[in-house]
PDB file of N, CA and C in Angstrom:
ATOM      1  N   UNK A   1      41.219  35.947 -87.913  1.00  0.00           N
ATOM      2  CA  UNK A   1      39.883  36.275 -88.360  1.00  0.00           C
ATOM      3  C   UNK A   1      39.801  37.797 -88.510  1.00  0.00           C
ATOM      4  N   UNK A   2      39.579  38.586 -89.822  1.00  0.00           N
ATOM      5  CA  UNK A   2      39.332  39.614 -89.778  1.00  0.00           C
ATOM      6  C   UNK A   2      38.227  40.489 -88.939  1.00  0.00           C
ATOM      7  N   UNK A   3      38.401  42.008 -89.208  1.00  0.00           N
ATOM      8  CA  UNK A   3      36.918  42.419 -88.441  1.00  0.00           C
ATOM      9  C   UNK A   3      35.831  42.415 -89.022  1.00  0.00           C
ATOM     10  N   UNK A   4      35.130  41.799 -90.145  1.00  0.00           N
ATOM     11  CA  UNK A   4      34.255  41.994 -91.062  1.00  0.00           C
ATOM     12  C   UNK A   4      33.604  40.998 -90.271  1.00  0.00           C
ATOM     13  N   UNK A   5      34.515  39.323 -90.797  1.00  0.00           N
ATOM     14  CA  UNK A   5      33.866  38.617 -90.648  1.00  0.00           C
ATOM     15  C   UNK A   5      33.460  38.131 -88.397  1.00  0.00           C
ATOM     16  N   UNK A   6      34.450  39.039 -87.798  1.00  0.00           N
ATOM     17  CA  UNK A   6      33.823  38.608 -86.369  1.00  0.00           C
ATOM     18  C   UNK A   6      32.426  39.253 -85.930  1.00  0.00           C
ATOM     19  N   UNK A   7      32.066  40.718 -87.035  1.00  0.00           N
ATOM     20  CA  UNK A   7      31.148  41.226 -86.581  1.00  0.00           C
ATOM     21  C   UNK A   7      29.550  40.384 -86.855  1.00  0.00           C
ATOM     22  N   UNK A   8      29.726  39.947 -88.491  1.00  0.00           N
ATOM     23  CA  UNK A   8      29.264  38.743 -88.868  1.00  0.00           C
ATOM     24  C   UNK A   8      29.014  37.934 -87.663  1.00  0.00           C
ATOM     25  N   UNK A   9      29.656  37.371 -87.033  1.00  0.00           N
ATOM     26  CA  UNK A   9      29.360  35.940 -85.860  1.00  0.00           C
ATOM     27  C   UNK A   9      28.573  37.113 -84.974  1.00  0.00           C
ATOM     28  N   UNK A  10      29.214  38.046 -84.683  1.00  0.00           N
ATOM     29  CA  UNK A  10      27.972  38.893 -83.241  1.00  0.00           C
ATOM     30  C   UNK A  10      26.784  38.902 -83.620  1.00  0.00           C
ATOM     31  N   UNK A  11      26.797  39.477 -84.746  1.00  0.00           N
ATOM     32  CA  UNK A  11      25.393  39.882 -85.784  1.00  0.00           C
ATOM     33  C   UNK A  11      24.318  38.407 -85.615  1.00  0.00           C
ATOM     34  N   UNK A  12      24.880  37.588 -86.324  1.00  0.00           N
ATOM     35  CA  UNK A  12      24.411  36.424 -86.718  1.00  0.00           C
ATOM     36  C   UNK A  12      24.354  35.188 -85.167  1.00  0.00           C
ATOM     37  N   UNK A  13      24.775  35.817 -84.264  1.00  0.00           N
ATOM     38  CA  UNK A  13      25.069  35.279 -83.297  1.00  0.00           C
ATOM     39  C   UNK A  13      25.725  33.629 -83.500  1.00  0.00           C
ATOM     40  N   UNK A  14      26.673  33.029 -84.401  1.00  0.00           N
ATOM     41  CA  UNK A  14      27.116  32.161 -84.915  1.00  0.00           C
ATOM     42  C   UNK A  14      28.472  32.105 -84.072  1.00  0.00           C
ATOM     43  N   UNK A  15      28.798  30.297 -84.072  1.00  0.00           N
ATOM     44  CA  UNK A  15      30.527  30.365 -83.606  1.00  0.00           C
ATOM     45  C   UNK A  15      31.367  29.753 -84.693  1.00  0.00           C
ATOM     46  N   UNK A  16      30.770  29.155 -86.047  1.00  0.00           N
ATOM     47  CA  UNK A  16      31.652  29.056 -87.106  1.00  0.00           C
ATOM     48  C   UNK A  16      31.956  29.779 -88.216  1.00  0.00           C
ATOM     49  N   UNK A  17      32.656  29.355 -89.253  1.00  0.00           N
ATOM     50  CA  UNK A  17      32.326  29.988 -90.748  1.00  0.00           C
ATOM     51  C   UNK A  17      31.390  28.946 -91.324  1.00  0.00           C
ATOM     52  N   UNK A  18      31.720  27.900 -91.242  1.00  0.00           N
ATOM     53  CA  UNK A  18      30.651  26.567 -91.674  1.00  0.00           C
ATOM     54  C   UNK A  18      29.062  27.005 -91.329  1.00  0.00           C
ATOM     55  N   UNK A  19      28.730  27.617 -90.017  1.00  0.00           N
ATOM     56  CA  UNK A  19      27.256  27.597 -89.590  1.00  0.00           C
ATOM     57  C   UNK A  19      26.905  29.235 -90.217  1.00  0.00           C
ATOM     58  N   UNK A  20      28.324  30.159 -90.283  1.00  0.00           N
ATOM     59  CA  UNK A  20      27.323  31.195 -91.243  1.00  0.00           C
ATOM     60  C   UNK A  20      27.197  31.228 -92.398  1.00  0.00           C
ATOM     61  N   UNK A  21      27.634  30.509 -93.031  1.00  0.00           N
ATOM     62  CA  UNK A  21      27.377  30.331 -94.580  1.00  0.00           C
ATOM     63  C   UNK A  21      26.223  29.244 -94.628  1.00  0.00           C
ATOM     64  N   UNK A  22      25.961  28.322 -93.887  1.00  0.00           N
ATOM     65  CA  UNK A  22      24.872  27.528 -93.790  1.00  0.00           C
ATOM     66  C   UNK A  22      23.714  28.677 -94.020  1.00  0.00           C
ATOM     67  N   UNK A  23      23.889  29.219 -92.875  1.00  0.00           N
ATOM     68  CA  UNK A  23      22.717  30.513 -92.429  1.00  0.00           C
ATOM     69  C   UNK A  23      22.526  31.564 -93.777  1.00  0.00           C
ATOM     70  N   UNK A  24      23.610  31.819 -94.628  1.00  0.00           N
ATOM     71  CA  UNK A  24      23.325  32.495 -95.588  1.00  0.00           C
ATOM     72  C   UNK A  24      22.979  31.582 -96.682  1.00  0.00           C
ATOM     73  N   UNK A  25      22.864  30.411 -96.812  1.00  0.00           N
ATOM     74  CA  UNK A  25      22.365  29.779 -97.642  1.00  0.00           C
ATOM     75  C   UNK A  25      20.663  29.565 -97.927  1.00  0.00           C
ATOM     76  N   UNK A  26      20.688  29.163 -96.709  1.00  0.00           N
ATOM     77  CA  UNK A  26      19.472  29.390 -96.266  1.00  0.00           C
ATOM     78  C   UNK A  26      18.254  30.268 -96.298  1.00  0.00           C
ATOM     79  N   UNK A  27      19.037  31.262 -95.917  1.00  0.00           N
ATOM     80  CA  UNK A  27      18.579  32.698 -95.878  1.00  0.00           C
ATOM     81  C   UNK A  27      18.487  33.041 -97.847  1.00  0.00           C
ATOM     82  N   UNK A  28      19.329  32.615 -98.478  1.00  0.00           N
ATOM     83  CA  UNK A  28      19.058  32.858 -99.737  1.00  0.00           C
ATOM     84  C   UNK A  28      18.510  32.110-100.985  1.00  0.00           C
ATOM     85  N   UNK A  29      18.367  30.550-100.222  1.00  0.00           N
ATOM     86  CA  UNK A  29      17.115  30.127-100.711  1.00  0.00           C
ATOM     87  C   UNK A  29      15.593  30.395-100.360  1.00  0.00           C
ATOM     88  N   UNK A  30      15.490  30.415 -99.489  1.00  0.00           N
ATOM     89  CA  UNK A  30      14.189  30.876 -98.458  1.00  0.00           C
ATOM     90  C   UNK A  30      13.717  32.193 -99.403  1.00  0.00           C
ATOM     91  N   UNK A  31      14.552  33.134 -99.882  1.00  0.00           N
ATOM     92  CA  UNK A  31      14.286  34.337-100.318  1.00  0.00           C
ATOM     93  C   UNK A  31      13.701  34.184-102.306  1.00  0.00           C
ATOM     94  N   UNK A  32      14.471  33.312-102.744  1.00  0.00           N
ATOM     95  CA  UNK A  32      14.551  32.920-104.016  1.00  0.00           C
ATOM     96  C   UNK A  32      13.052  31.814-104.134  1.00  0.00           C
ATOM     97  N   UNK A  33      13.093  30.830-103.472  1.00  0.00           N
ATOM     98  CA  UNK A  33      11.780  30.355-103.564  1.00  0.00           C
ATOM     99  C   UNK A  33      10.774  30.774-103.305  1.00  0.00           C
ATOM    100  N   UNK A  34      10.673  31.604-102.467  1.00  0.00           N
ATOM    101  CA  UNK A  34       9.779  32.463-101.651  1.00  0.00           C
ATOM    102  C   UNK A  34       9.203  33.538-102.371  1.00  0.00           C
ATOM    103  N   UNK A  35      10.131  34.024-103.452  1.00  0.00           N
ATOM    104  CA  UNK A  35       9.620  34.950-104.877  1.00  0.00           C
ATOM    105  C   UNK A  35       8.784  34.137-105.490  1.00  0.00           C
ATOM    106  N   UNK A  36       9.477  32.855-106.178  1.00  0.00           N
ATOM    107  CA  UNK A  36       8.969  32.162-107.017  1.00  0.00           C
ATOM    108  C   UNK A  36       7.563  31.414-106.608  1.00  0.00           C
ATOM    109  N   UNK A  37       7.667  30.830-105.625  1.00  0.00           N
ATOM    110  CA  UNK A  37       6.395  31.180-104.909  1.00  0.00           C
ATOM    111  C   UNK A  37       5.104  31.798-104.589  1.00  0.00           C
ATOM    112  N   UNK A  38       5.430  32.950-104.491  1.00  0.00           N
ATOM    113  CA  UNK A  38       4.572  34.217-104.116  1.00  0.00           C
ATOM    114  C   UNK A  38       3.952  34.364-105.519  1.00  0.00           C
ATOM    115  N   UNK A  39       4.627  34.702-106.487  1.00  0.00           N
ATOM    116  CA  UNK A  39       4.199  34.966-107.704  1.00  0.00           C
ATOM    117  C   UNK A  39       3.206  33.782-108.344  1.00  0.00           C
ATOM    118  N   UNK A  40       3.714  32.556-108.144  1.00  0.00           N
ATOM    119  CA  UNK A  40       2.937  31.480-108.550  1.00  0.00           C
ATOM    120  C   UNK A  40       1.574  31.709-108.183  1.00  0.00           C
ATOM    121  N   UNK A  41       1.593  31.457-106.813  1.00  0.00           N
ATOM    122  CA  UNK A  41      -0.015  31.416-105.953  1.00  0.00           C
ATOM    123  C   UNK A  41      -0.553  32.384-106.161  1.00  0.00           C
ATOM    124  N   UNK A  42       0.092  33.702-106.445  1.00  0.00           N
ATOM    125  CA  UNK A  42      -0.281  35.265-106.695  1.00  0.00           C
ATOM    126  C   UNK A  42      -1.605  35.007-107.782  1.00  0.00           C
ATOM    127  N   UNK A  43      -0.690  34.344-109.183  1.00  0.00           N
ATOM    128  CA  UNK A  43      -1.234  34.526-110.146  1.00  0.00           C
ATOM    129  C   UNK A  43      -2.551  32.702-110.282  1.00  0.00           C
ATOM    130  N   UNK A  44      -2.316  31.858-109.187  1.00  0.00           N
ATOM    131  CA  UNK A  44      -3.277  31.098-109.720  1.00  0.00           C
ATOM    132  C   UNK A  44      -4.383  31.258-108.418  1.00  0.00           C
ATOM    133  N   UNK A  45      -3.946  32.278-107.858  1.00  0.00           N
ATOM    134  CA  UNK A  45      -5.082  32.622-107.197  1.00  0.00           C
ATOM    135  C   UNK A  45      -6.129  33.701-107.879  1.00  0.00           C
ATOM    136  N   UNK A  46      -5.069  33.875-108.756  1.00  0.00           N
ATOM    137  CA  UNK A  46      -6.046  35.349-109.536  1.00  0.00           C
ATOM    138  C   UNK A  46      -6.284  36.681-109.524  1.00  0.00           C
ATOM    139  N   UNK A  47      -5.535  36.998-108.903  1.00  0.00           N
ATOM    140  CA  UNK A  47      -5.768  38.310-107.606  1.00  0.00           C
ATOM    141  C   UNK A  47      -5.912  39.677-108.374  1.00  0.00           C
ATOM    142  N   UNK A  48      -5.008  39.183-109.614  1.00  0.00           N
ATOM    143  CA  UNK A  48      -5.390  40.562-110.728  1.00  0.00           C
ATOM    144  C   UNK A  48      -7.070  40.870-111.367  1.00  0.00           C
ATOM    145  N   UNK A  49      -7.404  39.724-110.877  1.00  0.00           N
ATOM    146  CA  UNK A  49      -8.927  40.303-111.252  1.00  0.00           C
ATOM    147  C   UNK A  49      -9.669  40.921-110.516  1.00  0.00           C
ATOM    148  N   UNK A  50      -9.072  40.977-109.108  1.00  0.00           N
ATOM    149  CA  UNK A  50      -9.613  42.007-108.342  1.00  0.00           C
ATOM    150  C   UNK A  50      -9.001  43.134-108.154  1.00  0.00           C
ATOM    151  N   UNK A  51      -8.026  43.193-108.691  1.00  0.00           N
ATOM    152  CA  UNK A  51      -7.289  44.400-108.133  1.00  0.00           C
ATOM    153  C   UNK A  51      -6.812  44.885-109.449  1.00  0.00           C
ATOM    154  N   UNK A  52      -7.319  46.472-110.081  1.00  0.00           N
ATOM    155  CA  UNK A  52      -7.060  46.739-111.430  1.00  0.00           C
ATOM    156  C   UNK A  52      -5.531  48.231-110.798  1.00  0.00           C
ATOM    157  N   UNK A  53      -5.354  48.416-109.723  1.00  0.00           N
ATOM    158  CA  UNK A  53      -4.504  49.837-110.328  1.00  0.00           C
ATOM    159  C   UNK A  53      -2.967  48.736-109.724  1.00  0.00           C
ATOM    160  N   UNK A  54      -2.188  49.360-110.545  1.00  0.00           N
ATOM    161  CA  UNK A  54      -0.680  48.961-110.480  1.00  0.00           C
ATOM    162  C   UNK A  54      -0.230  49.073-109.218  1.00  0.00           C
ATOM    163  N   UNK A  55      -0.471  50.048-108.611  1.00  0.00           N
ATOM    164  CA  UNK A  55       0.159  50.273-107.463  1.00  0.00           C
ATOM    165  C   UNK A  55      -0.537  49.415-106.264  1.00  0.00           C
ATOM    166  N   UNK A  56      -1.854  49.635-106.333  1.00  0.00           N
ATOM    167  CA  UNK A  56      -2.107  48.309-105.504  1.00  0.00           C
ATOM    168  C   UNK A  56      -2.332  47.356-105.238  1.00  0.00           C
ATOM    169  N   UNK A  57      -1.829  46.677-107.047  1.00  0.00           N
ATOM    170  CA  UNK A  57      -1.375  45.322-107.289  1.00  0.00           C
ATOM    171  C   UNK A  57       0.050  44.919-106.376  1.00  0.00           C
ATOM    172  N   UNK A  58       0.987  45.892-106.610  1.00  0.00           N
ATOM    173  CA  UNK A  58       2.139  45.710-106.244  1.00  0.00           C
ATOM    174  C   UNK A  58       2.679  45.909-104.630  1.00  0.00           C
ATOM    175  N   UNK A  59       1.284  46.383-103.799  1.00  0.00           N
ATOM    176  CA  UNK A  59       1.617  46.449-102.788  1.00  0.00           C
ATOM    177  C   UNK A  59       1.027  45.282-101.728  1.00  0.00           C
ATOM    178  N   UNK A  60      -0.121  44.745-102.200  1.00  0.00           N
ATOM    179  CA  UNK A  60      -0.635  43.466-102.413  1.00  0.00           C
ATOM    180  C   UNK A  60       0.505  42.208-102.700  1.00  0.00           C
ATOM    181  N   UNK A  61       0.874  42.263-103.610  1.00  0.00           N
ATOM    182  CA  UNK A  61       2.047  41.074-103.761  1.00  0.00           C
ATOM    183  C   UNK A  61       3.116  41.420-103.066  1.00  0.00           C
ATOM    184  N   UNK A  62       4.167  42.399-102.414  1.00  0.00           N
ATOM    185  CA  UNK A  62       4.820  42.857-101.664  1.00  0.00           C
ATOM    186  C   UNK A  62       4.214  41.755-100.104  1.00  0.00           C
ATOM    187  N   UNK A  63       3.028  42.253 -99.751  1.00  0.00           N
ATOM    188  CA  UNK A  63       2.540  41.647 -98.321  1.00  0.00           C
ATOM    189  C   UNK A  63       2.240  39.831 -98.715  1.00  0.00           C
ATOM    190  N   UNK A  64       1.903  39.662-100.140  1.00  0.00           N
ATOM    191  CA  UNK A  64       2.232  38.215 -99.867  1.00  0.00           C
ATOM    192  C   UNK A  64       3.218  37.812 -99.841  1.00  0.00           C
ATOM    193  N   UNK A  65       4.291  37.962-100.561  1.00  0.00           N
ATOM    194  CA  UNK A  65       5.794  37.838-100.631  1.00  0.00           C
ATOM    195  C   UNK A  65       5.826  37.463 -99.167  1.00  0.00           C
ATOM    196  N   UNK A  66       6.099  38.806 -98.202  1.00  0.00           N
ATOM    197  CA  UNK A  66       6.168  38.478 -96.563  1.00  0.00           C
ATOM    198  C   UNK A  66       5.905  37.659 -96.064  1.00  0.00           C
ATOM    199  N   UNK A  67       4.551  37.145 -96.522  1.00  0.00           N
ATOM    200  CA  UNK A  67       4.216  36.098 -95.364  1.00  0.00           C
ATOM    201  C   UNK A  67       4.383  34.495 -96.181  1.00  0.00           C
ATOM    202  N   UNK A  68       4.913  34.781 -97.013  1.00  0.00           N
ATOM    203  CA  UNK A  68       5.581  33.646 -97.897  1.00  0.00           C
ATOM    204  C   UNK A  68       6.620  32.788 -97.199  1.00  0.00           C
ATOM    205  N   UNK A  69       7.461  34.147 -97.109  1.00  0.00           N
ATOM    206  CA  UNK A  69       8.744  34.432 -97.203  1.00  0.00           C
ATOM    207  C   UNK A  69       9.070  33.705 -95.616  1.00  0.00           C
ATOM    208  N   UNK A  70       8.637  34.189 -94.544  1.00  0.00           N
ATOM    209  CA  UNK A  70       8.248  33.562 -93.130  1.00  0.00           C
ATOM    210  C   UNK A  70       7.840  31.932 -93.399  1.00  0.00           C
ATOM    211  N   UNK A  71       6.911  31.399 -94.213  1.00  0.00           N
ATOM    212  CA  UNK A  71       6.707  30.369 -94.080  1.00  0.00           C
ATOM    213  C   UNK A  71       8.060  29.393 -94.805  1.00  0.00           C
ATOM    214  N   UNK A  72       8.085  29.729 -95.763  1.00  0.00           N
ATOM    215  CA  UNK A  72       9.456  29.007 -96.241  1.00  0.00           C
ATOM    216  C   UNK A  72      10.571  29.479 -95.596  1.00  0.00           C
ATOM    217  N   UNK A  73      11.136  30.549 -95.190  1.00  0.00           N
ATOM    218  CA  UNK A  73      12.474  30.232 -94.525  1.00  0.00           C
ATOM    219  C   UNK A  73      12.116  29.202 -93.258  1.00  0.00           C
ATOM    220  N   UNK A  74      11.257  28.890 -92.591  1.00  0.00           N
ATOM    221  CA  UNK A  74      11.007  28.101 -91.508  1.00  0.00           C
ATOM    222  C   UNK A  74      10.982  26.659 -92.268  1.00  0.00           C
ATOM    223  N   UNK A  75      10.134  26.186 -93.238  1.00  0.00           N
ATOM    224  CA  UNK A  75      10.340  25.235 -94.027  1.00  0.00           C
ATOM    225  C   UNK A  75      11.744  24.260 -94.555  1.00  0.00           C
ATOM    226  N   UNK A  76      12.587  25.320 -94.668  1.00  0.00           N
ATOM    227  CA  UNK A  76      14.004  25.522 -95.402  1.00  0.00           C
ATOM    228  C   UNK A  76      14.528  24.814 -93.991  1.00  0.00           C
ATOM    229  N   UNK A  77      14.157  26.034 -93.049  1.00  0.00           N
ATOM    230  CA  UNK A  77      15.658  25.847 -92.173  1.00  0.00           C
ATOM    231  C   UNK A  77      15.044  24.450 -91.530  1.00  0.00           C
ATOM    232  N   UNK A  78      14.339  23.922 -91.226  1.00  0.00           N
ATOM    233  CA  UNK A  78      13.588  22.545 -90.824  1.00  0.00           C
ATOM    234  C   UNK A  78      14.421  21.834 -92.048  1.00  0.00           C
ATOM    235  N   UNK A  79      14.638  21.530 -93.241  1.00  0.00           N
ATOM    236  CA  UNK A  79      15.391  20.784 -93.700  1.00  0.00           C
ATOM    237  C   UNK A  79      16.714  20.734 -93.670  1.00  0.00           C
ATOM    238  N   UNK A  80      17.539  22.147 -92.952  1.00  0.00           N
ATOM    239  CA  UNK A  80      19.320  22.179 -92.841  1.00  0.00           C
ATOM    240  C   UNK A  80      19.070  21.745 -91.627  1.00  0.00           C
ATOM    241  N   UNK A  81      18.120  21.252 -90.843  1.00  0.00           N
ATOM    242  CA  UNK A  81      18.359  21.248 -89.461  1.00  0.00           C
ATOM    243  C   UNK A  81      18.943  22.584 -88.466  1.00  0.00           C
ATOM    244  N   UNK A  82      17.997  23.524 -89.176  1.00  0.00           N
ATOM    245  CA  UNK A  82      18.464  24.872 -87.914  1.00  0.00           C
ATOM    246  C   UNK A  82      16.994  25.079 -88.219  1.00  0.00           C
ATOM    247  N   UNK A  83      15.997  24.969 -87.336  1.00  0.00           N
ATOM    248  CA  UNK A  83      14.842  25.188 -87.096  1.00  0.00           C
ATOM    249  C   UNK A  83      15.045  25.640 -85.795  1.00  0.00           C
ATOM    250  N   UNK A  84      15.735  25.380 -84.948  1.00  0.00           N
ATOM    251  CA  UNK A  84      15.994  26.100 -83.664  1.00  0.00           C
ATOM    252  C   UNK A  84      16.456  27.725 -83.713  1.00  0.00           C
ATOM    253  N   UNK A  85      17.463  28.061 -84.803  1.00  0.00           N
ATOM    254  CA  UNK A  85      17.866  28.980 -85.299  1.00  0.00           C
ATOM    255  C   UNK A  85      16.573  30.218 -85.400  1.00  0.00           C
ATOM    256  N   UNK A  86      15.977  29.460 -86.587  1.00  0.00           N
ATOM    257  CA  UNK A  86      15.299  29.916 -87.584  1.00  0.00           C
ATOM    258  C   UNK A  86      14.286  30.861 -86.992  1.00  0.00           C
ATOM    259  N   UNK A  87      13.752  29.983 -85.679  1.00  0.00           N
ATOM    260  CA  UNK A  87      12.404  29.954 -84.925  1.00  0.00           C
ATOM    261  C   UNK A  87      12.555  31.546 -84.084  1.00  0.00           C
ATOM    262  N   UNK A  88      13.476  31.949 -84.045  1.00  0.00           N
ATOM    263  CA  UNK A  88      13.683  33.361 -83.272  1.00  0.00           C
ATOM    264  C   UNK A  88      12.749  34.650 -84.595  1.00  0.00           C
ATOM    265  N   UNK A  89      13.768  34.682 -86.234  1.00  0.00           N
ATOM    266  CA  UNK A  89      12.897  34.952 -86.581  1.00  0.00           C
ATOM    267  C   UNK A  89      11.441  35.222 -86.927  1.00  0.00           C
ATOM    268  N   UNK A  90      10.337  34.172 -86.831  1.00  0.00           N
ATOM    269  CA  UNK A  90       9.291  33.865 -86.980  1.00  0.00           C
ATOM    270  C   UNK A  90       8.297  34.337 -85.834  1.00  0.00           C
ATOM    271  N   UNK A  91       9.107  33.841 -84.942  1.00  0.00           N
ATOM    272  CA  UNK A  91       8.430  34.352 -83.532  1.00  0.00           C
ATOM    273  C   UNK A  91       8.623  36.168 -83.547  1.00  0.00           C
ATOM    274  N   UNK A  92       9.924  37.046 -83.955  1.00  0.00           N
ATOM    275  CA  UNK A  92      10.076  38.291 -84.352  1.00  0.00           C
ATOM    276  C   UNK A  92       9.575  38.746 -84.905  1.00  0.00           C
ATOM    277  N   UNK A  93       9.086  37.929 -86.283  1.00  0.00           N
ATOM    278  CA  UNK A  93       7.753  38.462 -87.168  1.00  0.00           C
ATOM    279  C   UNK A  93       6.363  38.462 -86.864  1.00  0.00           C
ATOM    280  N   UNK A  94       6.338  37.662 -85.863  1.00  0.00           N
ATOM    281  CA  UNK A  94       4.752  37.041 -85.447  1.00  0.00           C
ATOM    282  C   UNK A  94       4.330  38.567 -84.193  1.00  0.00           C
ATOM    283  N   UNK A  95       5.890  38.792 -83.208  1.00  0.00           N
ATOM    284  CA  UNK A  95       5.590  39.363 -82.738  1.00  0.00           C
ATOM    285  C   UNK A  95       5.172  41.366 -83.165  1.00  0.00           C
ATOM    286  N   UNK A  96       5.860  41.594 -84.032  1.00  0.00           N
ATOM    287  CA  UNK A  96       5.490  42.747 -85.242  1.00  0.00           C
ATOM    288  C   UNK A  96       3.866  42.929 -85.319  1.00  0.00           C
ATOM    289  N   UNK A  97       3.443  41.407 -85.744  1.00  0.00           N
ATOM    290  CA  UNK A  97       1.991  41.567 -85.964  1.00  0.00           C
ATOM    291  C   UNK A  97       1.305  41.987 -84.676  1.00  0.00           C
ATOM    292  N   UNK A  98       1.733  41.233 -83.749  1.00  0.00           N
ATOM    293  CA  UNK A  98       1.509  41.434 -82.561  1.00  0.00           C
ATOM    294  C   UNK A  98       0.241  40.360 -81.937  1.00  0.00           C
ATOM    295  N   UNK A  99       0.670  39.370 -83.000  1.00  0.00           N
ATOM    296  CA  UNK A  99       0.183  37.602 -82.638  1.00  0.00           C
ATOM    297  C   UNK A  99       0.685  37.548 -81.132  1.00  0.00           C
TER     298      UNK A  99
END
């Protein structure tokens, strides 16, 4: 096993190659729907009609993205069956807010 990929398992706290590529799968659907997503509800919620300058259109959709993004990777990983995994994140983000 090279050193790339053992730092990978510390990082990721993982003991296979099978469970970190799971984890990056995951991790990169969660991210991809989670755009597609955000933008959807963005725009059939309407939000550009309240909000006319660019910049704080875009910082506005940035913070929904986030909390998108939290709900579907938890979603996701509940269907690979790593919701146990997953749940450290969420609780990390929750604690940020300081939920």
């Amino acid at each position: 096993m090279n050193k790339i990929l053992k730092k990978l398992f510390l990082f990721f706290k993982v003991k296979s190659v099978k469970h970190l590529a799971k984890i990056f799968i995951i991790f990169g659907l969660a991210g991809s729907l989670s755009l597609y997503l955000s933008e959807y509800l963005y725009d059939l919620f309407n939000f550009k009609k309240f909000i006319n300058t660019y910049i704080v259109n875009l910082f506005f959709k940035i913070i929904f993205l986030i909390f998108i993004y939290q709900f579907t990777l938890i979603s996701i990983a509940i269907i690979f069956g790593e919701f146990k995994y997953f749940i450290k994140f969420f609780v990390k983000f929750l604690n940020r807010l300081k939920f």
